[in-house]
Structure formats: structure tokens, C-alpha cells
Protein backbone atom coordinates (compact mmCIF):
# COMPACT_ATOMS: atom_id res chain seq x y z
CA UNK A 1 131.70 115.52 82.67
CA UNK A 2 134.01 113.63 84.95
CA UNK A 3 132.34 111.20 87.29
CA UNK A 4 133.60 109.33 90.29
CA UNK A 5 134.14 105.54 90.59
CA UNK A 6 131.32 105.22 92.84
CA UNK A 7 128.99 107.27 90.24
CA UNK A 8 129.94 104.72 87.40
CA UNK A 9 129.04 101.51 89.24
CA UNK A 10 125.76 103.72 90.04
CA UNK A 11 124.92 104.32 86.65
CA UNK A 12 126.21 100.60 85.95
CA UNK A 13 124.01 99.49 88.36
CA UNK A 14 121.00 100.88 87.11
CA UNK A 15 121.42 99.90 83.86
CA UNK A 16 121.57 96.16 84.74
CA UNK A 17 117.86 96.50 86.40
CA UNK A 18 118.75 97.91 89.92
CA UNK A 19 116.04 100.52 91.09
CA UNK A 20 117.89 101.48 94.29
CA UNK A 21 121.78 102.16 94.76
CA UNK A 22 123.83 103.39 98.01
CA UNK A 23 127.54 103.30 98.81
CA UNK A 24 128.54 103.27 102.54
CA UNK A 25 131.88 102.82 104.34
CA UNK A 26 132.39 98.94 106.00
CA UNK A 27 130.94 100.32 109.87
CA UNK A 28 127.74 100.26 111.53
CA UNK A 29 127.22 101.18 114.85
CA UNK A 30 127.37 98.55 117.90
CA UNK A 31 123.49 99.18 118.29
CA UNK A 32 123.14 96.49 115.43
CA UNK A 33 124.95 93.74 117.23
CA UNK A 34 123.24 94.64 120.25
CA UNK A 35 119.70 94.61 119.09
CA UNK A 36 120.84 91.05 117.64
CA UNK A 37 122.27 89.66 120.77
CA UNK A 38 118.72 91.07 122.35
CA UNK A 39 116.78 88.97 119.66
CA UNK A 40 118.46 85.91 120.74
CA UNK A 41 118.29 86.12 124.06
CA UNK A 42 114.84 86.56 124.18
CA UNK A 43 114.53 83.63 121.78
CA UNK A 44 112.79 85.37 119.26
CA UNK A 45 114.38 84.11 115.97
CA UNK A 46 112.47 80.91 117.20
CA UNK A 47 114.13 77.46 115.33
CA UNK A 48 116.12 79.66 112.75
CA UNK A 49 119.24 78.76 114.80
CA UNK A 50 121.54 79.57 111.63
CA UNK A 51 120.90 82.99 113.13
CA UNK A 52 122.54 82.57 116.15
CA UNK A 53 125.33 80.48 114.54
CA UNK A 54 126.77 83.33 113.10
CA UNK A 55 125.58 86.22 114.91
CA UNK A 56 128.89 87.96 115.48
CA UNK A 57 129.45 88.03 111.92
CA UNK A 58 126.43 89.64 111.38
CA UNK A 59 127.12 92.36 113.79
CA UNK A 60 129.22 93.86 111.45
CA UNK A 61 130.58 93.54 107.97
CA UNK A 62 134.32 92.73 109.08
CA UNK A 63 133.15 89.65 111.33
CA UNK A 64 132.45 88.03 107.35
CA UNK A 65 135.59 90.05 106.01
CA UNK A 66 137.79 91.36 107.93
CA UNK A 67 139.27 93.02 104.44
CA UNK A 68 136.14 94.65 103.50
CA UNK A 69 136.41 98.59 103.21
CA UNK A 70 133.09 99.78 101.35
CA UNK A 71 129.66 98.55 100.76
CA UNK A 72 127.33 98.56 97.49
CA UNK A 73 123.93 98.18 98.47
CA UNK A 74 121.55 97.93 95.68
CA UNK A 75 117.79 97.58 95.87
CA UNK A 76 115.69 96.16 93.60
CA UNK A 77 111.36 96.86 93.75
CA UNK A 78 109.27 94.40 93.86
CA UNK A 79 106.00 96.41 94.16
CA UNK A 80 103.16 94.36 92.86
CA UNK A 81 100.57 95.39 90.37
CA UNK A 82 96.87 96.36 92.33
CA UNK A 83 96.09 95.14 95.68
CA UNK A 84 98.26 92.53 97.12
CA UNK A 85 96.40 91.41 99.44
CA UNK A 86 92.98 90.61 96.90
CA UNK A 87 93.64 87.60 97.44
CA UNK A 88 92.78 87.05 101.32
CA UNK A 89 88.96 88.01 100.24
CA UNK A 90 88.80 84.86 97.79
CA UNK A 91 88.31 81.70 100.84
CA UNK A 92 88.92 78.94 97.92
CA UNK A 93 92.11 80.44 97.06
CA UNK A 94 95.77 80.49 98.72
CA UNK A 95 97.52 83.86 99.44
CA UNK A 96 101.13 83.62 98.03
CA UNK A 97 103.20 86.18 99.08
CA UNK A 98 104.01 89.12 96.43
CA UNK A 99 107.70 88.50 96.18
CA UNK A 100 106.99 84.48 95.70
CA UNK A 101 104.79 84.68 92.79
CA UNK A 102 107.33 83.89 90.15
CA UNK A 103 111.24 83.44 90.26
CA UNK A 104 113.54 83.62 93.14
CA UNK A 105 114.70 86.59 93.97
CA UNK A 106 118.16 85.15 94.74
CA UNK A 107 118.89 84.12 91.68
CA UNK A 108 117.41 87.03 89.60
CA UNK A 109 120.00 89.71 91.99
CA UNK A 110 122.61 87.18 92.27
CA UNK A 111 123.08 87.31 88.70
CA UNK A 112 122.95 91.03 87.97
CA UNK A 113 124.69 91.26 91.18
CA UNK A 114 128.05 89.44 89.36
CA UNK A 115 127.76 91.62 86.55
CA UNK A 116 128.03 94.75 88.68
CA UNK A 117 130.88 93.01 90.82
CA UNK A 118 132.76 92.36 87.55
CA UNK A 119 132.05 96.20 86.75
CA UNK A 120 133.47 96.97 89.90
CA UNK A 121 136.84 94.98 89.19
CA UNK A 122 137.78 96.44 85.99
CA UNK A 123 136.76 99.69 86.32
CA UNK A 124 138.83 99.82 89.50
CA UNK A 125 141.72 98.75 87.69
CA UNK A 126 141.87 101.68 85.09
CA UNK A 127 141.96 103.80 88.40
CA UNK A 128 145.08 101.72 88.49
CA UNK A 129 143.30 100.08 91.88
CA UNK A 130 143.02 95.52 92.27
CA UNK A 131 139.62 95.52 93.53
CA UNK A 132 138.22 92.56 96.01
CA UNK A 133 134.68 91.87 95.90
CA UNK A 134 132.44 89.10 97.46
CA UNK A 135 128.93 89.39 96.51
CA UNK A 136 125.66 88.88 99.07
CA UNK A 137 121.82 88.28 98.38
CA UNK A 138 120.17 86.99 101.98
CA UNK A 139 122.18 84.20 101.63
CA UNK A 140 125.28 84.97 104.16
CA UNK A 141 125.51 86.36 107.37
CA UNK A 142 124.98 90.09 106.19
CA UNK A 143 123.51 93.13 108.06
CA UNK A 144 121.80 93.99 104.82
CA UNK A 145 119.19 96.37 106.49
CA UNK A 146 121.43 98.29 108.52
CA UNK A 147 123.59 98.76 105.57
CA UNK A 148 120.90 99.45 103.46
CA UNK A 149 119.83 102.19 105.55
CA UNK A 150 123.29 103.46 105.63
CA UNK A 151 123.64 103.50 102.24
CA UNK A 152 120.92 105.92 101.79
CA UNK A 153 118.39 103.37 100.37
CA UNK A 154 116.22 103.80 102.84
CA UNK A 155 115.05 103.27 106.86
CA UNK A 156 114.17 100.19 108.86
CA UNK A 157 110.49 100.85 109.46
CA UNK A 158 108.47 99.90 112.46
CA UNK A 159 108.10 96.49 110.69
CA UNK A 160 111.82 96.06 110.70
CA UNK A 161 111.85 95.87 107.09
CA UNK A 162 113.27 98.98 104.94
CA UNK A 163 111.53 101.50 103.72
CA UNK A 164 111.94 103.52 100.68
CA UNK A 165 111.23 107.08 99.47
CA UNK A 166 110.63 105.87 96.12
CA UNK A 167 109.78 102.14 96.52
CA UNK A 168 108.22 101.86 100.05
CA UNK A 169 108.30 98.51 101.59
CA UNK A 170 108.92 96.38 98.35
CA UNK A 171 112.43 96.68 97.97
CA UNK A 172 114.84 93.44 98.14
CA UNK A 173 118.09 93.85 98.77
CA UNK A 174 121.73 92.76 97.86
CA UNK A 175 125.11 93.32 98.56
CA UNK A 176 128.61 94.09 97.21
CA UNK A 177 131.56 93.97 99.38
CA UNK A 178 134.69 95.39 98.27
CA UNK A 179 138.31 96.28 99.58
CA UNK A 180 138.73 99.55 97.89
CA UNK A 181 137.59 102.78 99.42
CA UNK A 182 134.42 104.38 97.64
CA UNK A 183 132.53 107.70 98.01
CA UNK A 184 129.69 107.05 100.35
CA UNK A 185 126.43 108.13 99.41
CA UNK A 186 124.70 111.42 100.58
CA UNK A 187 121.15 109.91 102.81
CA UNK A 188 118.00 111.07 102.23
CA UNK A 189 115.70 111.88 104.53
CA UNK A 190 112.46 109.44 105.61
CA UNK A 191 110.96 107.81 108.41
CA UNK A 192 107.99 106.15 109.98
CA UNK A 193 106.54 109.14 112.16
CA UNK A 194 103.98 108.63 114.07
CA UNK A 195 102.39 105.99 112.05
CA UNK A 196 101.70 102.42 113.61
CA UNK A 197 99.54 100.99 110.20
CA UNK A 198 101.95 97.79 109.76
CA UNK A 199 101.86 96.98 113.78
CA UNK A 200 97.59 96.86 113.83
CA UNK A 201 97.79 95.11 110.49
CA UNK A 202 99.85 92.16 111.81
CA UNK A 203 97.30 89.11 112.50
CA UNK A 204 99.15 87.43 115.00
CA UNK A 205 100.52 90.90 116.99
CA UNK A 206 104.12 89.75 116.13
CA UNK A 207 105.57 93.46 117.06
CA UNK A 208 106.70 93.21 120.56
CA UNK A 209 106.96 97.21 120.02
CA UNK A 210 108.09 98.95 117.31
CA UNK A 211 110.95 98.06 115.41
CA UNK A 212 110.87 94.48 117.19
CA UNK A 213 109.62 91.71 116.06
CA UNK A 214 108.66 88.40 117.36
CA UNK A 215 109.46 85.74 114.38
CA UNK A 216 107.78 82.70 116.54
CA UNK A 217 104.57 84.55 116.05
CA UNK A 218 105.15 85.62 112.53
CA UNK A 219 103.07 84.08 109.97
CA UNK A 220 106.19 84.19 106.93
CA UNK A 221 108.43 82.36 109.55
CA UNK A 222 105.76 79.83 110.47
CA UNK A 223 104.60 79.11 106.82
CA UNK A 224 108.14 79.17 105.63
CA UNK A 225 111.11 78.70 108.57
CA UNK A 226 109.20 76.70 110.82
CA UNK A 227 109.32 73.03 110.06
CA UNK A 228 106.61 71.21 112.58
CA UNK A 229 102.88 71.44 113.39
CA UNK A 230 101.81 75.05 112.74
CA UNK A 231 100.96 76.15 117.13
CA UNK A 232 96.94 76.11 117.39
CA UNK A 233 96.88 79.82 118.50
CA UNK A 234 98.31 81.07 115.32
CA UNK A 235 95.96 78.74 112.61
CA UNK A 236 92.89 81.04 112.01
CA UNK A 237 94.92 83.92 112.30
CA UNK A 238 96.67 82.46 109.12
CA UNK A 239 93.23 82.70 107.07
CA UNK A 240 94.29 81.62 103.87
CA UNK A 241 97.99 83.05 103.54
CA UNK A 242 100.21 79.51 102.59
CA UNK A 243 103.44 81.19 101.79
CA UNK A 244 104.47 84.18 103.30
CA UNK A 245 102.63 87.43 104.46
CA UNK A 246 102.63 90.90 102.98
CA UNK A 247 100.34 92.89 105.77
CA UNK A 248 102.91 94.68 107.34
CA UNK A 249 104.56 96.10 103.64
CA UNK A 250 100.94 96.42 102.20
CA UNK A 251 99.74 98.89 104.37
CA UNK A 252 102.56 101.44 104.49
CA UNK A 253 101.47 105.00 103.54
CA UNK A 254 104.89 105.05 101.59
CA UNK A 255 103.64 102.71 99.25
CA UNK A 256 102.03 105.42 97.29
CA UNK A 257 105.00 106.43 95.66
CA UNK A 258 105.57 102.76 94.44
CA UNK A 259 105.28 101.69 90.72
CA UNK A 260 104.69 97.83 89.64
CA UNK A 261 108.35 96.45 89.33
CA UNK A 262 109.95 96.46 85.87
CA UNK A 263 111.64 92.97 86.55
CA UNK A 264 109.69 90.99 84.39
CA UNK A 265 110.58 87.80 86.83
CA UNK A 266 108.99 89.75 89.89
CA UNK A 267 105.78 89.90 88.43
CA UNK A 268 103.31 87.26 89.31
CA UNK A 269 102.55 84.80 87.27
CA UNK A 270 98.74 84.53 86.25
CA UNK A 271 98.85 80.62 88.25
CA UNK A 272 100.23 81.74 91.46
CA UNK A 273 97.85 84.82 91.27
CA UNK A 274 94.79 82.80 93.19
CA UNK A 275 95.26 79.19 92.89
CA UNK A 276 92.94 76.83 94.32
CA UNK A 277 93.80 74.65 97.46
CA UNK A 278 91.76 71.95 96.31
CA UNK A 279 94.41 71.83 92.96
CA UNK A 280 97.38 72.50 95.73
CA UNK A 281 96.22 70.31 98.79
CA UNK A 282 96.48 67.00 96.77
CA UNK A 283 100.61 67.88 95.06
CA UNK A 284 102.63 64.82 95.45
CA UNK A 285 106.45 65.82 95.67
CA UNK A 286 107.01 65.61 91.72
CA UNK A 287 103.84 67.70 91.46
CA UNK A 288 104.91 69.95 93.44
CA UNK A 289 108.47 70.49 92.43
CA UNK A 290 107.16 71.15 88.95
CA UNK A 291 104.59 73.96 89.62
CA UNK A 292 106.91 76.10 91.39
CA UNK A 293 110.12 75.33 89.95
CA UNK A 294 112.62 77.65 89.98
CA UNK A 295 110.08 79.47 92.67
CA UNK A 296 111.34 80.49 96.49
CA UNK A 297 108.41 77.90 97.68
CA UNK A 298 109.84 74.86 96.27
CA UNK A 299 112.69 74.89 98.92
CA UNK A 300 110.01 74.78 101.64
CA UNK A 301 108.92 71.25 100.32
CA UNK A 302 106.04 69.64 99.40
CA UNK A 303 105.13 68.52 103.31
CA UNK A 304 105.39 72.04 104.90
CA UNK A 305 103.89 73.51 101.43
CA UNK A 306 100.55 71.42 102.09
CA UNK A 307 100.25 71.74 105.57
CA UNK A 308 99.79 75.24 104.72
CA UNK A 309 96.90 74.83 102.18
CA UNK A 310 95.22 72.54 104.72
CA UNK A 311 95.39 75.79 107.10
CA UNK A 312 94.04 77.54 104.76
CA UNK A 313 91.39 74.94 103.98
CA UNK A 314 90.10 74.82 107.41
CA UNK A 315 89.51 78.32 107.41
CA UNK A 316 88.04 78.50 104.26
CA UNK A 317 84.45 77.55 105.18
CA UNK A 318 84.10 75.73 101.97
CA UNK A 319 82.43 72.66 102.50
CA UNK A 320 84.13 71.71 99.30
CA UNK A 321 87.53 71.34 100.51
CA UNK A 322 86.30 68.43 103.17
CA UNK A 323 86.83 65.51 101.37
CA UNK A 324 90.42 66.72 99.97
CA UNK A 325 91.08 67.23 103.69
CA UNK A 326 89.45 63.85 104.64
CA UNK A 327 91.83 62.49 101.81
CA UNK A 328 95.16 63.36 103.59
CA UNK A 329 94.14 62.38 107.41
CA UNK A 330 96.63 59.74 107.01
CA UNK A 331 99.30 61.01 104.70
CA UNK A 332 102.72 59.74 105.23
CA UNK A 333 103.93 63.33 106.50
CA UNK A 334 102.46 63.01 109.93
CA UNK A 335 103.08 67.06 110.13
CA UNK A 336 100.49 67.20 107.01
CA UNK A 337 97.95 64.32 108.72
CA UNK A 338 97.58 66.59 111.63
CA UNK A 339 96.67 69.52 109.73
CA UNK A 340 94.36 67.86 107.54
CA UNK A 341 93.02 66.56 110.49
CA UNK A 342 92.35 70.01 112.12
CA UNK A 343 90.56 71.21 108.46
CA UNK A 344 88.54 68.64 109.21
CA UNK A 345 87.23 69.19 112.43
CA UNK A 346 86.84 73.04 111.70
CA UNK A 347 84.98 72.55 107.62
CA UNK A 348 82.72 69.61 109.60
CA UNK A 349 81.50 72.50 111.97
CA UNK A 350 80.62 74.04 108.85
CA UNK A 351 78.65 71.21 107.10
């Protein structure tokens, strides 16, 4: 059997791990640049201002590379074992977000993702073909959804994230660029209906409407993007999430179809399962930097890591947690007094 170029780097592709693959040509419609320019405006990417920095090049692949003829998008699921969200029941305990619980996803795709590229090269020169590639993982200014969805691995759901047949809404992506022409992939059909399960779930109504959201009221971009005091109105709402939230992905009816990930260094490690704010709350830097090396959470830092916990803490209702909270009124990250100060005054209601 003879296959194509672009059916080789598939089968490549899955081989090295992937668990999604699409091909699509280097266009996407203007609607993606304008729904961009519409997020700025409105001033809803809040202080990520790396967004707007770049935003022209992440209209559209060319803006990056103006060489760039074809797209690889690969998927890869991260679809957690049981409920992910067991962990919002337990009020001693921090929720860490699914895809956080053990290495960084950049690095594990990165690294396949350079094996595939090199794939890519030489098989495109025994078509007698120099290939170009460049090689993306969230790290660049890349449409990687729209692409995604182009490619055939899926839809942006009414969460904005994509959504997969097979994987539902725990799929991260990566990207291949490359100068040679390649057979698109055929799409498969999908989409979100009539169902509005991930806008109710949100705790802090960050979905404007569907398919928009609101990052300033989005409790991944305020434990993770945004740097100062966590805003007043959004703290209980946080309950005990400290990294991230999955309640948009969890609840997607598509999720059925999704099998625990088969990348060992997706799956959560048994420590970042449930661990204990008391244990986190009182991580100096080195502390910290140890326990979740090699982690997503250690580029947060230790200040904006803790601030969470003490979040948490105050919404705990453990009367436990008080004097750890007591213990950092005064801490030299004035960021981290003031929320230690605020677990204070909400466990002392509890006393």
C-alpha cells in the first residue's frame, strides 16, 4: 500500500505518543483576527499584555511566517483518571488543575514535537522536497485552536477551548509549521448543540456568551496570569482551586468518550492529588521550587503560589489553618500578607 507524505508523519506521529493528528493548509479565516482584536478592545485578556503585543501575528499563521504553507496539528489527551474535580469536596486540600499534576506539558510535546519535525525533514527529502519547519507548543504567537479545529482535531466549544470526538475537552495542543504543501485532512463532524453545561459550571460567570470569555474573571488566569491581590469579588468563588480550574472541561457531555491519558507524565502524581494547604501555605522559595520541579506551577512562583493556598484557606472553614494564616500576616510578599490577612478574618468568623 502506497501512502501519502501527510499519512506517514500521521502514522509517525502516533507512534511517538500523539493521540490526535490533523493537516490543514497555512489560512484561517479573518473571523479569527477579528474576534482577537474584539478581545482586546474590550480589555478582556486583562494584564496578559503579551497578547496584544503580538496580536497580528496571531491572526494568522503568515504574520509568524510569512513562508509557512501547511500546518501539523497534533493533540495530545490529557483526560484524568475518575473525577477531576474530587478534590473541591476535600476543604483541607488544594485543587490543582488536571493538566498541572505532574510534568509540563511544554516540555513533554516539545520534545516529541522535534522528533516528528525531524520526521518531517527527511521524509520530505526522499520526495526529493527541502522541507522548513518551526515547531509551536503555547509558547509563540500561534492560533493553535483555530488551526486545531481546521485540522480536523476538533471544535472550539462554548468554553473556547477545543473539543474532541474522541478526547473531549482534555486535549493539549501543538504545532508544526512547514513550507511544503501537504494533504489537508478530511474534518469530522462535532459540535456543542444546544448544550450550555461548561457556561453554568463556571464559578465566577466568566462567559460573556458563548464562545467568549472574560479572562479578568477567570479563575486559571487569576491563580496563574494575574500577578497582584486576587479582586475580593472573585475569592470565595475560588473555594479551594490554587492552580488552575477544570469546571468548564469537566462537565462536557463529550467527555464520555475520553480514556485516562497514556502519557505516563500527564498522570497525576499521588502528592499533587490532594495536598494539604497547611504543608503548602508555609513553602519558602527553595521549598517550593523543589516540590513542583519540573511542574507548570513552579513558573508562577512561590508568592503568587501561596497567596492561592491562603484563598483556599480562608474558605476552608478549618479552624486549623488559622494559625498558619496568622503565621504569614506579615510575610515579606506584601501580595501574600494581604491574603493571609483575609484567611484570617474569614477562619476567625469561623472560630
Amino acid at each position: 500500500m502506497s501512502f501519502t507524505l501527510s499519512e506517514r508523519i500521521r502514522e509517525r506521529a502516533f507512534a511517538l505518543g500523539f493521540d490526535a493528528f490533523g493537516v490543514c493548509d497555512a489560512e484561517i479565516g479573518p473571523e479569527t483576527g477579528a474576534r482577537l482584536r474584539a478581545f482586546l478592545a474590550d480589555g478582556q485578556h486583562g494584564t496578559m499584555g503579551w497578547l496584544a503585543e503580538r496580536a497580528e501575528a496571531r491572526a494568522h499563521p503568515q504574520g509568524l511566517w510569512p513562508d509557512v504553507r501547511s500546518v501539523i496539528s497534533v493533540g495530545m489527551s490529557y483526560a484524568p483518571e475518575g473525577d477531576p474535580l474530587a478534590t473541591q469536596g476535600v476543604p483541607e486540600a488544594g485543587n490543582i488543575s488536571v493538566y498541572a499534576r505532574n510534568r509540563d506539558y511544554h516540555d513533554v510535546i516539545k520534545g516529541l514535537l522535534k522528533h516528528l519535525a525531524q520526521f518531517v525533514v527527511v521524509e520530505s527529502r526522499r520526495c526529493g522536497v527541502d522541507a522548513g519547519v518551526k515547531v509551536f507548543v503555547d509558547t509563540a504567537p500561534v492560533p493553535e485552536k483555530p488551526l486545531a479545529e481546521r485540522a480536523g482535531l476538533g471544535w472550539q466549544g462554548k468554553h473556547t477551548n477545543v473539543v474532541s470526538r474522541d478526547h473531549g475537552s482534555w486535549l493539549l495542543l501543538g504545532e508544526i509549521y512547514t513550507t511544503i504543501d501537504l494533504s489537508p485532512t478530511v474534518h469530522r463532524a462535532g459540535q456543542c448543540g444546544s448544550c450550555t453545561r461548561c457556561l453554568v459550571a463556571c464559578p465566577t460567570d466568566a462567559f460573556p456568551a458563548p464562545y467568549e470569555m472574560d479572562a479578568r474573571r477567570c479563575i486559571s488566569y487569576l491563580t496563574i496570569e494575574h500577578a497582584g491581590p486576587i479582586p475580593e469579588e472573585f475569592r470565595v468563588a475560588m473555594g479551594n482551586r490554587i492552580y488552575g480550574c477544570d469546571d468548564c472541561l469537566a462537565v462536557c457531555p463529550w467527555n464520555r468518550f475520553a480514556v485516562e491519558s497514556r502519557q505516563i507524565k500527564l498522570r497525576a502524581r499521588e502528592d499533587l492529588m490532594a495536598p494539604k494547604l497547611a504543608a503548602l501555605a508555609v513553602l519558602d522559595d527553595a521549598a517550593f521550587r523543589y516540590l513542583f520541579s519540573g511542574s507548570p506551577v513552579k513558573r508562577i512562583g512561590r508568592g503568587r503560589f501561596v497567596r492561592n493556598v491562603l484563598i483556599a484557606a480562608g474558605n476552608s472553614g478549618d479552624a486549623g489553618l488559622l494559625g498558619v494564616a496568622q503565621g504569614l500576616c506579615e510575610d515579606s510578599d506584601p501580595v501574600v500578607a494581604d491574603a493571609a490577612r483575609w484567611a484570617c478574618g474569614r477562619l476567625g468568623e469561623r472560630v
